[in-house]
Protein backbone atom coordinates (compact mmCIF):
# COMPACT_ATOMS: atom_id res chain seq x y z
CA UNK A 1 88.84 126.02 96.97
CA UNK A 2 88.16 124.46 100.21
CA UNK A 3 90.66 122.68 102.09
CA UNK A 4 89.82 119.64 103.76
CA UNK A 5 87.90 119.62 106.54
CA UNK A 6 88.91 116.99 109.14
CA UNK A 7 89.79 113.15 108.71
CA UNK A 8 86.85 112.03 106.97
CA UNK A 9 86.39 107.79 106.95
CA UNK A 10 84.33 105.20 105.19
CA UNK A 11 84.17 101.45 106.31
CA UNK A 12 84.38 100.37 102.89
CA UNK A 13 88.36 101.93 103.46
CA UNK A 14 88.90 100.31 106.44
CA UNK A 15 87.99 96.85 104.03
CA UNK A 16 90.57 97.98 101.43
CA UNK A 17 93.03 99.17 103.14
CA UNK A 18 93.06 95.71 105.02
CA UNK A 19 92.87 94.07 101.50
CA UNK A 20 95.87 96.05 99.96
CA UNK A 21 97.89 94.98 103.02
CA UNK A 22 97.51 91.51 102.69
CA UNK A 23 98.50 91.65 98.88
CA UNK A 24 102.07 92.48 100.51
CA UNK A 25 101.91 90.27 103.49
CA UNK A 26 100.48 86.91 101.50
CA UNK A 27 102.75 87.46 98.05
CA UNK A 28 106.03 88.10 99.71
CA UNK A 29 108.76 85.57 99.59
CA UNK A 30 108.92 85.37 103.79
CA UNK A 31 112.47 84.50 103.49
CA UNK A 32 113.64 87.49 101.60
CA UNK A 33 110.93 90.12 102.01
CA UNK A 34 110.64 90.48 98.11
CA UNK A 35 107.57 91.39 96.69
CA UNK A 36 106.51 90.53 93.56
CA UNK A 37 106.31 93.19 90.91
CA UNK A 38 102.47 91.74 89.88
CA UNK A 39 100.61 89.40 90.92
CA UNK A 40 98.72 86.75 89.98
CA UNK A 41 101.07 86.67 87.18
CA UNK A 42 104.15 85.10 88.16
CA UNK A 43 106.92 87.76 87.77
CA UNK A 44 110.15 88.97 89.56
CA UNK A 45 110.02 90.99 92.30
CA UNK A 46 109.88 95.45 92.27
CA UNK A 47 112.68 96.70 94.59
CA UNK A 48 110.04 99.56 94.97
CA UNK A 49 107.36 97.32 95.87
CA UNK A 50 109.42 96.30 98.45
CA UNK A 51 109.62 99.31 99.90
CA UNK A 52 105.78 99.89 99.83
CA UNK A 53 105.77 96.47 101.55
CA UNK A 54 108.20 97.95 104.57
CA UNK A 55 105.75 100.72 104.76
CA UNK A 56 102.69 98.57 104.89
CA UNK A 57 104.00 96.24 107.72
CA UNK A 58 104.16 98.91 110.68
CA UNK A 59 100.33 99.87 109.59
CA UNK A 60 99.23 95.70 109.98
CA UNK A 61 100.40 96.44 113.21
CA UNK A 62 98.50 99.59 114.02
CA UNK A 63 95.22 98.23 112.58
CA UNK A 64 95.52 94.66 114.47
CA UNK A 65 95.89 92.48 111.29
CA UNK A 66 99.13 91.11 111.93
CA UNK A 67 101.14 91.25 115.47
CA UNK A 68 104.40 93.42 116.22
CA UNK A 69 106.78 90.17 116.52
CA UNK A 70 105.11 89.32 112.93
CA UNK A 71 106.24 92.46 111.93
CA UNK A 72 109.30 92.87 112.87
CA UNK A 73 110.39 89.19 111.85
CA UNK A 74 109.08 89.92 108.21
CA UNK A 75 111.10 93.52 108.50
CA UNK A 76 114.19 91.89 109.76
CA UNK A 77 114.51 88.89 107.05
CA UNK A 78 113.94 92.01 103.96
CA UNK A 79 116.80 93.67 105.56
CA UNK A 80 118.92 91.28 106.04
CA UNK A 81 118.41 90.07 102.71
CA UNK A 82 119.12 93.76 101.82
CA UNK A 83 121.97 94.14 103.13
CA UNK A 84 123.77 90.92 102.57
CA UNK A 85 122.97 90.77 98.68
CA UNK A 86 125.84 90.70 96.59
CA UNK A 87 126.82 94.34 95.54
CA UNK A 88 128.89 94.41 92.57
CA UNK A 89 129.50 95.93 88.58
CA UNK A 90 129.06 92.22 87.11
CA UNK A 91 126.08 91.70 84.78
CA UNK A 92 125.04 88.60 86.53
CA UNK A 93 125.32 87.49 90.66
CA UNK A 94 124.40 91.01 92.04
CA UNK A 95 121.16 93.00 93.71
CA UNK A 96 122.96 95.96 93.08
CA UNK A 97 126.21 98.47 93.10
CA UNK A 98 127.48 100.83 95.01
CA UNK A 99 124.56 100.77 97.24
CA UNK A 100 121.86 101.00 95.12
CA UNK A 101 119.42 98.04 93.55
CA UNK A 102 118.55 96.67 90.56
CA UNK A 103 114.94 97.79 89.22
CA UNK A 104 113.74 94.18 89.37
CA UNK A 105 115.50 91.11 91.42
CA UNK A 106 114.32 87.00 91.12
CA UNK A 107 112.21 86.44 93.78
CA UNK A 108 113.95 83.67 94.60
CA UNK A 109 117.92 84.49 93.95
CA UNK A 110 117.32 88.01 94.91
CA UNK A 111 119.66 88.79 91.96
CA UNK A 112 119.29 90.67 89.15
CA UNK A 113 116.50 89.99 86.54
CA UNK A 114 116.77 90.09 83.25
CA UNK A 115 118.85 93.83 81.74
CA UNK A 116 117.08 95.66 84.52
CA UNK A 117 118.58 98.39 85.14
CA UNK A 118 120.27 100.21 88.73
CA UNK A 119 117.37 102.55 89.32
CA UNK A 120 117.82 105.39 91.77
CA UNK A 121 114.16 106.41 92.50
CA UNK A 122 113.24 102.83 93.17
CA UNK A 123 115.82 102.43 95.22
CA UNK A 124 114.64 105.52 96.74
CA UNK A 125 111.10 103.93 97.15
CA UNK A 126 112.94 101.06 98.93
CA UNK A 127 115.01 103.41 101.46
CA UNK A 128 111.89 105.48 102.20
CA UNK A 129 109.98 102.29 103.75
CA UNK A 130 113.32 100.45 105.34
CA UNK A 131 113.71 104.29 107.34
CA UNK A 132 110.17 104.21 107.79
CA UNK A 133 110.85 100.97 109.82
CA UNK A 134 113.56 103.02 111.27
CA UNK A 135 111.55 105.45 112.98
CA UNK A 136 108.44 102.87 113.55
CA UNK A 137 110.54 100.41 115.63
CA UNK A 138 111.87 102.09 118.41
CA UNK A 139 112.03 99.21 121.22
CA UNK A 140 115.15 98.07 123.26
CA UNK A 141 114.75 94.82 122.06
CA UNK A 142 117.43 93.21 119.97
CA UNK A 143 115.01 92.72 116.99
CA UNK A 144 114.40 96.00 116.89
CA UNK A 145 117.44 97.33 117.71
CA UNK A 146 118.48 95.20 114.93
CA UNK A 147 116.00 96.69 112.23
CA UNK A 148 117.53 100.44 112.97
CA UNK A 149 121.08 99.36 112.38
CA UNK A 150 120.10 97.71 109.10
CA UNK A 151 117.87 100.47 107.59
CA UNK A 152 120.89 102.62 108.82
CA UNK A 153 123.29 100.54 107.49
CA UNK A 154 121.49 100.30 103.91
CA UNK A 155 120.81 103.42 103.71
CA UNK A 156 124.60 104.92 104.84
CA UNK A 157 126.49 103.19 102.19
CA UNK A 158 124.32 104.44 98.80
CA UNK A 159 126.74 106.26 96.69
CA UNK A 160 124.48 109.32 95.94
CA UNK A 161 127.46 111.54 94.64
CA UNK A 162 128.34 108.44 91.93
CA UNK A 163 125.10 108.76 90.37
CA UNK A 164 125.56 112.63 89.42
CA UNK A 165 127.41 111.90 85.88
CA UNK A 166 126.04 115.40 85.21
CA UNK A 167 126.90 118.32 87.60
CA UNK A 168 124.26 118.08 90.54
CA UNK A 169 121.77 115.70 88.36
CA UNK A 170 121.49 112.87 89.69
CA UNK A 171 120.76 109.80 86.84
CA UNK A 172 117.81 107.44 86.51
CA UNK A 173 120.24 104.92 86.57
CA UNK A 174 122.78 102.55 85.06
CA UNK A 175 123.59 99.07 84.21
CA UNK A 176 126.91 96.91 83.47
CA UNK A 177 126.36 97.07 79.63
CA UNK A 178 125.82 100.72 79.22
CA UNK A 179 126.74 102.58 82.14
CA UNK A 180 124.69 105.91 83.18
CA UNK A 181 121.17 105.83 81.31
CA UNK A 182 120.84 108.40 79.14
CA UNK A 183 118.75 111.25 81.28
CA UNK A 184 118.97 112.56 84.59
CA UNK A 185 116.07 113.32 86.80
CA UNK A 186 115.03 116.62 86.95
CA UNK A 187 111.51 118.54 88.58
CA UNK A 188 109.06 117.92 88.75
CA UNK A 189 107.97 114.23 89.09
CA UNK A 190 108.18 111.37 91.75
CA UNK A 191 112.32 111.81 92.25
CA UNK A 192 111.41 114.54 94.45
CA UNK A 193 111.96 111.54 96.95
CA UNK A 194 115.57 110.62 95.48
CA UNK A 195 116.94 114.15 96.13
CA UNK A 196 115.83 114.57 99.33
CA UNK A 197 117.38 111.36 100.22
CA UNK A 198 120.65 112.12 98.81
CA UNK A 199 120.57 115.06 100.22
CA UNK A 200 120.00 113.70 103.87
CA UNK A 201 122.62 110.93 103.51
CA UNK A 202 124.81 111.21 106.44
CA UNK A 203 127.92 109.52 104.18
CA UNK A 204 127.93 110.86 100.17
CA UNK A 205 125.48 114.05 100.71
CA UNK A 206 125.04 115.64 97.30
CA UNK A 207 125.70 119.31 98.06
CA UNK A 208 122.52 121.63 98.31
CA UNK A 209 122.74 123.06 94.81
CA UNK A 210 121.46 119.38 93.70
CA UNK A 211 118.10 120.60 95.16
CA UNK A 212 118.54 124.43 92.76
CA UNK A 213 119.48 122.54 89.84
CA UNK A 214 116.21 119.95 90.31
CA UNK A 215 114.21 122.82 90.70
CA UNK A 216 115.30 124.49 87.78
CA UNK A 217 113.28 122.84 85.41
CA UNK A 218 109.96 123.61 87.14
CA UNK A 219 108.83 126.82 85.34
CA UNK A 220 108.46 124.78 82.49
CA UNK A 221 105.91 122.87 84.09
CA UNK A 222 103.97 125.65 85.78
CA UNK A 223 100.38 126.18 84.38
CA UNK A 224 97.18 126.69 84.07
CA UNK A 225 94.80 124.01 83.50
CA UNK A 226 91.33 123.05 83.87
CA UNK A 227 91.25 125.84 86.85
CA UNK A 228 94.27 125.08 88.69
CA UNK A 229 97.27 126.66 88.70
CA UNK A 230 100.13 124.46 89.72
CA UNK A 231 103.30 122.90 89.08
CA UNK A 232 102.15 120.17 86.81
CA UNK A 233 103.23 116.39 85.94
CA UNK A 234 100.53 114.45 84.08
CA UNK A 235 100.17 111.26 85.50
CA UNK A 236 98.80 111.45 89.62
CA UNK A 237 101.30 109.44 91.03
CA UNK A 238 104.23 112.20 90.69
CA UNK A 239 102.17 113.74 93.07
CA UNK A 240 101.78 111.07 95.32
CA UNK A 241 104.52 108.87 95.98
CA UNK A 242 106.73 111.23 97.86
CA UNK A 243 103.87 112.17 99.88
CA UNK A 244 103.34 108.87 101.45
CA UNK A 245 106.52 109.48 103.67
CA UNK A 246 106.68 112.84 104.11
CA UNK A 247 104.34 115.45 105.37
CA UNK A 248 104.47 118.78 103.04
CA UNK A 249 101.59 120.59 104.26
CA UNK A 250 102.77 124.32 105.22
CA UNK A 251 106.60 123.25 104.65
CA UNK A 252 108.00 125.22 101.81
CA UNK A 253 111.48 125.29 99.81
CA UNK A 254 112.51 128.53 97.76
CA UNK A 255 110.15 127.99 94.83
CA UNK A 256 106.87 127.34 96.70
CA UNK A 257 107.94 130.43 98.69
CA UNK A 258 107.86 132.67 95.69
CA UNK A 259 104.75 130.75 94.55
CA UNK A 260 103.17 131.24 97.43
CA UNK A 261 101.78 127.38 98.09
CA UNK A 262 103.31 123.96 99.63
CA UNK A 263 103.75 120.71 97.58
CA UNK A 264 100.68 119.37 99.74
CA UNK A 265 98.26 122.40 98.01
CA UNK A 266 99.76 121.58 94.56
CA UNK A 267 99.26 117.92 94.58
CA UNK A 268 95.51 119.02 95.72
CA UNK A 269 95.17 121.24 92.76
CA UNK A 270 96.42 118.48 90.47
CA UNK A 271 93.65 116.24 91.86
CA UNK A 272 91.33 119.26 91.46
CA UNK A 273 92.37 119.37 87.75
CA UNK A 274 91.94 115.83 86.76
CA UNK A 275 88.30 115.40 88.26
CA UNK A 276 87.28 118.96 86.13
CA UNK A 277 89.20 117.52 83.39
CA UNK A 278 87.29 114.17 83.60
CA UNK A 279 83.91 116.08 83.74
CA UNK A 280 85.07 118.05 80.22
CA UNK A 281 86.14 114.81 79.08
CA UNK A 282 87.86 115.75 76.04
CA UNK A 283 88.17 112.69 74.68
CA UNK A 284 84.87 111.35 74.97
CA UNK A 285 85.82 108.49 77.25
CA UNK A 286 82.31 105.76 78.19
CA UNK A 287 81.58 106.96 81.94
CA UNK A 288 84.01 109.86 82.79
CA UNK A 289 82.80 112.31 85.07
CA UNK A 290 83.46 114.14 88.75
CA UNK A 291 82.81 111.28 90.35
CA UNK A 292 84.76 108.61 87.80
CA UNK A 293 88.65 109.40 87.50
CA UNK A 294 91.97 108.74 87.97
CA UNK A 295 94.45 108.67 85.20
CA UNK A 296 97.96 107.40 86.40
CA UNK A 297 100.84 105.25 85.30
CA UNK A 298 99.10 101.77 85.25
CA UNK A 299 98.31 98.33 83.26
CA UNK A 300 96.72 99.13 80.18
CA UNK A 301 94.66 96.33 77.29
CA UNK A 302 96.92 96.63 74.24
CA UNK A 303 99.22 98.94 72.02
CA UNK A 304 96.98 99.26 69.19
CA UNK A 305 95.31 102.34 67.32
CA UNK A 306 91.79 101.07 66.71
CA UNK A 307 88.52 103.24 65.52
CA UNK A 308 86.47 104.27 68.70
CA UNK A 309 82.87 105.54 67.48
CA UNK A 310 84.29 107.60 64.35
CA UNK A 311 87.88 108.27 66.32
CA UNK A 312 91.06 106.85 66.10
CA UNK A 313 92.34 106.22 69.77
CA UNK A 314 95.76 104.71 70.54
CA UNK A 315 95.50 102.43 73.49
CA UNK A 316 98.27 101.60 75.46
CA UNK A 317 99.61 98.03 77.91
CA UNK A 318 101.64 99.80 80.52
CA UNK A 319 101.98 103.30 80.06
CA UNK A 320 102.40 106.31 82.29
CA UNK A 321 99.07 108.04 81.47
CA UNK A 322 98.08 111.69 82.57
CA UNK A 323 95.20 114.21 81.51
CA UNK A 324 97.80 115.09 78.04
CA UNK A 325 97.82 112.71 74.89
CA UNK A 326 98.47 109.47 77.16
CA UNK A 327 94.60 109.62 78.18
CA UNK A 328 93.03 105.94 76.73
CA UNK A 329 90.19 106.00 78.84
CA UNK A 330 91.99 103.38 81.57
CA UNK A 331 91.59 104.35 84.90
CA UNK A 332 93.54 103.06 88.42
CA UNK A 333 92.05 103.20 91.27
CA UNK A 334 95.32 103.68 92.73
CA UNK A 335 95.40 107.03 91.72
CA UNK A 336 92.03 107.97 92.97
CA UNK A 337 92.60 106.05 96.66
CA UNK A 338 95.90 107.64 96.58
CA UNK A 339 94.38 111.18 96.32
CA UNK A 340 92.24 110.66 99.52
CA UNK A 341 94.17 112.88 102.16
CA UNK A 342 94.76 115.84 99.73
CA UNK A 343 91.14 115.68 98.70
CA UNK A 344 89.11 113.50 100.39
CA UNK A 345 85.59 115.93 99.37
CA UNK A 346 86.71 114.82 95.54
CA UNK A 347 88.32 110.95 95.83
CA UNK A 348 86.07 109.11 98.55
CA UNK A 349 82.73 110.07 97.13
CA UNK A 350 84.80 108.86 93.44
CA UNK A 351 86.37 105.99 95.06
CA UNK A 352 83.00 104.75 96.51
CA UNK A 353 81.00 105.47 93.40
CA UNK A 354 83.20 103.71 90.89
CA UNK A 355 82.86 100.74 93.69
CA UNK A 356 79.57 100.77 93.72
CA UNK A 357 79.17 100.89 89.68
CA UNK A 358 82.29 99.00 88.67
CA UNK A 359 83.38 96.66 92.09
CA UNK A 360 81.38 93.30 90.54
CA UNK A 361 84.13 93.86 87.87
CA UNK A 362 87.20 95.49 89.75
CA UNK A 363 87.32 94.46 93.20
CA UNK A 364 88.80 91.20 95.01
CA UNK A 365 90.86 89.38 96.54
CA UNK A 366 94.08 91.93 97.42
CA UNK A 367 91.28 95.34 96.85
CA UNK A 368 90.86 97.09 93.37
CA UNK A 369 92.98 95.39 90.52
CA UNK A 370 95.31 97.61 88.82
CA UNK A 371 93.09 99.44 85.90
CA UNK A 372 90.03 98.76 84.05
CA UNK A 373 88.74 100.89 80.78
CA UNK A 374 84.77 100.45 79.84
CA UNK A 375 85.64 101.84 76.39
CA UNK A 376 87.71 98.90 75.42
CA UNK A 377 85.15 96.32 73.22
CA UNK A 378 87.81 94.90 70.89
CA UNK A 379 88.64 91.36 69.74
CA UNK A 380 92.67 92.21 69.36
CA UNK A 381 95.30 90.08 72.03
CA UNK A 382 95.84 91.92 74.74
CA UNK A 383 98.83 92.74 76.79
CA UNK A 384 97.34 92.16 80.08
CA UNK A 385 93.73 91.20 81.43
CA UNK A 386 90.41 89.91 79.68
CA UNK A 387 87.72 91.60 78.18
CA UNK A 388 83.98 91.07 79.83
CA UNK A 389 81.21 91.23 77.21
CA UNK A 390 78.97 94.29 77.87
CA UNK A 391 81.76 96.04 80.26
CA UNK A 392 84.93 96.48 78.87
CA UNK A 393 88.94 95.54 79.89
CA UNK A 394 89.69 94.69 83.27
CA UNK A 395 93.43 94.00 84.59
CA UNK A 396 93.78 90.52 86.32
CA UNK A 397 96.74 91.91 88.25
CA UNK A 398 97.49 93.52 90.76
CA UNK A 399 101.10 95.76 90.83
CA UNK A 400 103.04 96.17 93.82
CA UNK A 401 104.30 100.07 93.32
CA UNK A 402 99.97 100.97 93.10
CA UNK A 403 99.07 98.84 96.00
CA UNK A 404 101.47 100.62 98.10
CA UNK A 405 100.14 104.42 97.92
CA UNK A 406 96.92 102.39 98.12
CA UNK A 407 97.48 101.34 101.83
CA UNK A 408 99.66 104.03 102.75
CA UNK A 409 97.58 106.78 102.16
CA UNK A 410 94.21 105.39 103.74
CA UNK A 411 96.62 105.42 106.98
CA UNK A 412 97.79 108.61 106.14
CA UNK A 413 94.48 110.29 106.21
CA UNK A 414 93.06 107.89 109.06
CA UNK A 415 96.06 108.58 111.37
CA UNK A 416 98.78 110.13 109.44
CA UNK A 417 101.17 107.46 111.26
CA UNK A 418 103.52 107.65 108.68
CA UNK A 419 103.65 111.57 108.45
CA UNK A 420 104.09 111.34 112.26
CA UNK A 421 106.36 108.62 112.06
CA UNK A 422 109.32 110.09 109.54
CA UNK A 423 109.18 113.49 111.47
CA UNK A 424 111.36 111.31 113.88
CA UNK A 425 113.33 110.57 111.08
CA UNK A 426 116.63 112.54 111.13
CA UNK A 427 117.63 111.77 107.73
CA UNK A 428 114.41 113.02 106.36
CA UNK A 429 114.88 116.05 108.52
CA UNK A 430 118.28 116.63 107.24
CA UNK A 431 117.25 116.39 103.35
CA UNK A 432 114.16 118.63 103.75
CA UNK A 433 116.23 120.93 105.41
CA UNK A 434 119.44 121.09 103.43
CA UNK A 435 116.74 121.30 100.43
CA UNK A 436 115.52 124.54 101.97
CA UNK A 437 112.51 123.57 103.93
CA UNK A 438 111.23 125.52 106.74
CA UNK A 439 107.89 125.87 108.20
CA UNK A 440 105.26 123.76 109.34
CA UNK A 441 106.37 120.60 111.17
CA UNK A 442 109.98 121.23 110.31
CA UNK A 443 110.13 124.64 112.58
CA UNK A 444 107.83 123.66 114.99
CA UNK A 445 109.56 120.43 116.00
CA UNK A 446 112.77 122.26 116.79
């Protein structure tokens, strides 16, 4: 398999990318910094979107759509509001406890919405993009010297250790009814990012054996599929998001060692195995094929089992699809665009063509709306979206958490700023480090 050669670019990118930013910059509350979870459908705000939003403000920067002192006065209003929320174990009249947030917050109040629960990989999400800002803002002025001590600040006093009910685990969460949730987040999946973070936390480290025991579960998810071998987890974005902020190529821990490939060459694969996949196209879906693909959590027509030409098919709303028995024939383009600097041989030419065949349908305002699925003809209520005679379902939404890998990872593969940028990032180093990292950046740097 090739690797990729150079930092290929397409204008119709430098459009989207510019598109995806503005989704964060025009639906944020500007006096909190919360982004909405979806939008145009009014809804509460996605503590991880807001963390995708942090990311996306120091790239408006580098691309001239927005000026620094924009910047940093939308950065410094989301961290304020950060760090002055109420904190607290009450049901109501709190963005979150013991340092970490609530899954969802009003976009107004800022306070908990709904039973959401305390979730520890969004809140990762959200600490990823405020250190981002870290590292990004560097000046001596007192606006930026402001928006380190704040991402510092937020970050510091996140009780990692109180979120490992289970020795080492850490939990997906918690909330004042229940307590812990019931399951703890184990390899391998997106929370890669949460237990690198608690392991780089300069004030409740979880000790180093967290990393051995999230790792431990990985052998069960080694395989061999559709050509690749690789550590897998169905839906793309597991082997995305942590990539946004940190830069894996040729930096290994002990199990890629003994495998003999980085995190960076297994996401690859796993792109590699979802385009072969959509050429066999198992299950028949209208219009799959090398250059039509990506299968991802996403926004989804209905829950309903309905007869597809002579099959039953279950289709799903919002469901966390992969290339196993959650395929429904939806595709994001998030998960495609988001592919772009492991592959960009397989995902521009795909990203491009499914433009070019499905963008009358698919692409507006804020870029590519969330999913679409040319298989879907049925008169049944759906859970999100419209149906267009003689095409199929399209979303009318657009969700924060696949915007942001959207706009990230264009930059990463234009500039890698940042992959540059979070090498700066001590914390980050710490984590990767204490994890077991070596190599690459991580030695050179030194």
């Amino acid at each position: 398999m090739p690797r990729p050669a150079g930092r290929v670019f397409d204008p119709f990118l430098a459009d989207l990318e510019e598109r995806t930013f503005r989704f964060f910059w025009e639906t944020a509350n500007p006096e909190n910094g919360l982004v909405p979870d979806r939008y145009p459908t009014p809804s509460y705000s996605s503590i991880a979107a807001v963390g995708f939003g942090l990311t996306a403000y120091p790239i408006g920067v580098e691309r001239g759509y927005i000026t620094r002192e924009a910047a940093r006065l939308r950065v410094l209003a989301t961290l304020r509001f950060l760090r002055d929320a109420p904190q607290g174990d009450s049901a109501r009249g709190a963005a979150g406890y013991k340092g970490f947030f609530y899954h969802f917050l009003d976009m107004k109040t800022g306070e908990r919405f709904g039973d959401a629960e305390l979730s520890t990989v969004d809140t990762a999400i959200l600490l990823a993009g405020a250190l981002f800002c870290q590292s990004y803002f560097t000046g001596a002025d007192l606006e930026e010297v402001e928006i380190r001590a704040l991402a510092e600040e937020i970050y510091r006093r996140v009780d990692w250790r109180w979120a490992q009910v289970h020795p080492s685990a850490i939990s997906h969460g918690w909330t004042p009814e229940d307590g812990f949730l019931e399951y703890d987040w184990r390899g391998y999946n997106e929370a890669m990012l949460v237990y690198l973070l608690a392991l780089g936390s300069p004030t409740f480290p979880v000790e180093a054996k967290a990393w051995t025991e999230w790792t431990s579960t990985y052998d069960k998810n080694w395989r061999t599929e559709f050509g690749q071998e690789y550590l897998s987890f169905a839906p793309l974005f597991g082997h995305q998001y942590t990539h946004v902020w940190m830069d894996f190529r040729k930096i290994q821990d002990d199990y890629m060692r003994k495998r003999g490939l980085d995190y960076f060459e297994n996401s690859r694969r796993a792109i590699y195995a979802q385009q072969a996949y959509a050429i066999a196209n198992p299950r028949r879906c209208k219009g799959y094929g090398a250059t039509v693909w990506g299968i991802t959590a996403s926004d989804g027509p209905a829950d309903v089992e309905l007869e597809d030409n002579g099959r039953q098919r279950i289709y799903r709303g919002y469901a966390a699809r992969g290339t196993d028995n959650q395929d429904d024939c939806t595709l994001a383009l998030t998960a495609t665009v988001a592919s772009i600097p492991f592959a960009p041989e397989l995902a521009i030419p795909a990203v491009l063509e499914m433009n070019r065949r499905f963008g009358e349908h698919i692409y507006a305002k804020y870029g590519f709306v969330d999913a679409f699925n040319t298989n879907f003809h049925f008169d049944v209520p759906l859970s999100h979206g419209r149906g267009i005679p003689g095409f199929g379902w399209v979303d009318i939404d657009y969700l924060g958490i696949d915007q942001g890998p959207i706009c990230a990872m264009i930059e990463n593969q234009r500039s890698a700023l940042i992959w540059r940028v979070m090498e700066k990032n001590p914390h980050l180093r710490r984590g990767l480090e204490r994890a077991g990292f070596s190599g690459g950046w991580l030695t050179a740097s030194k």
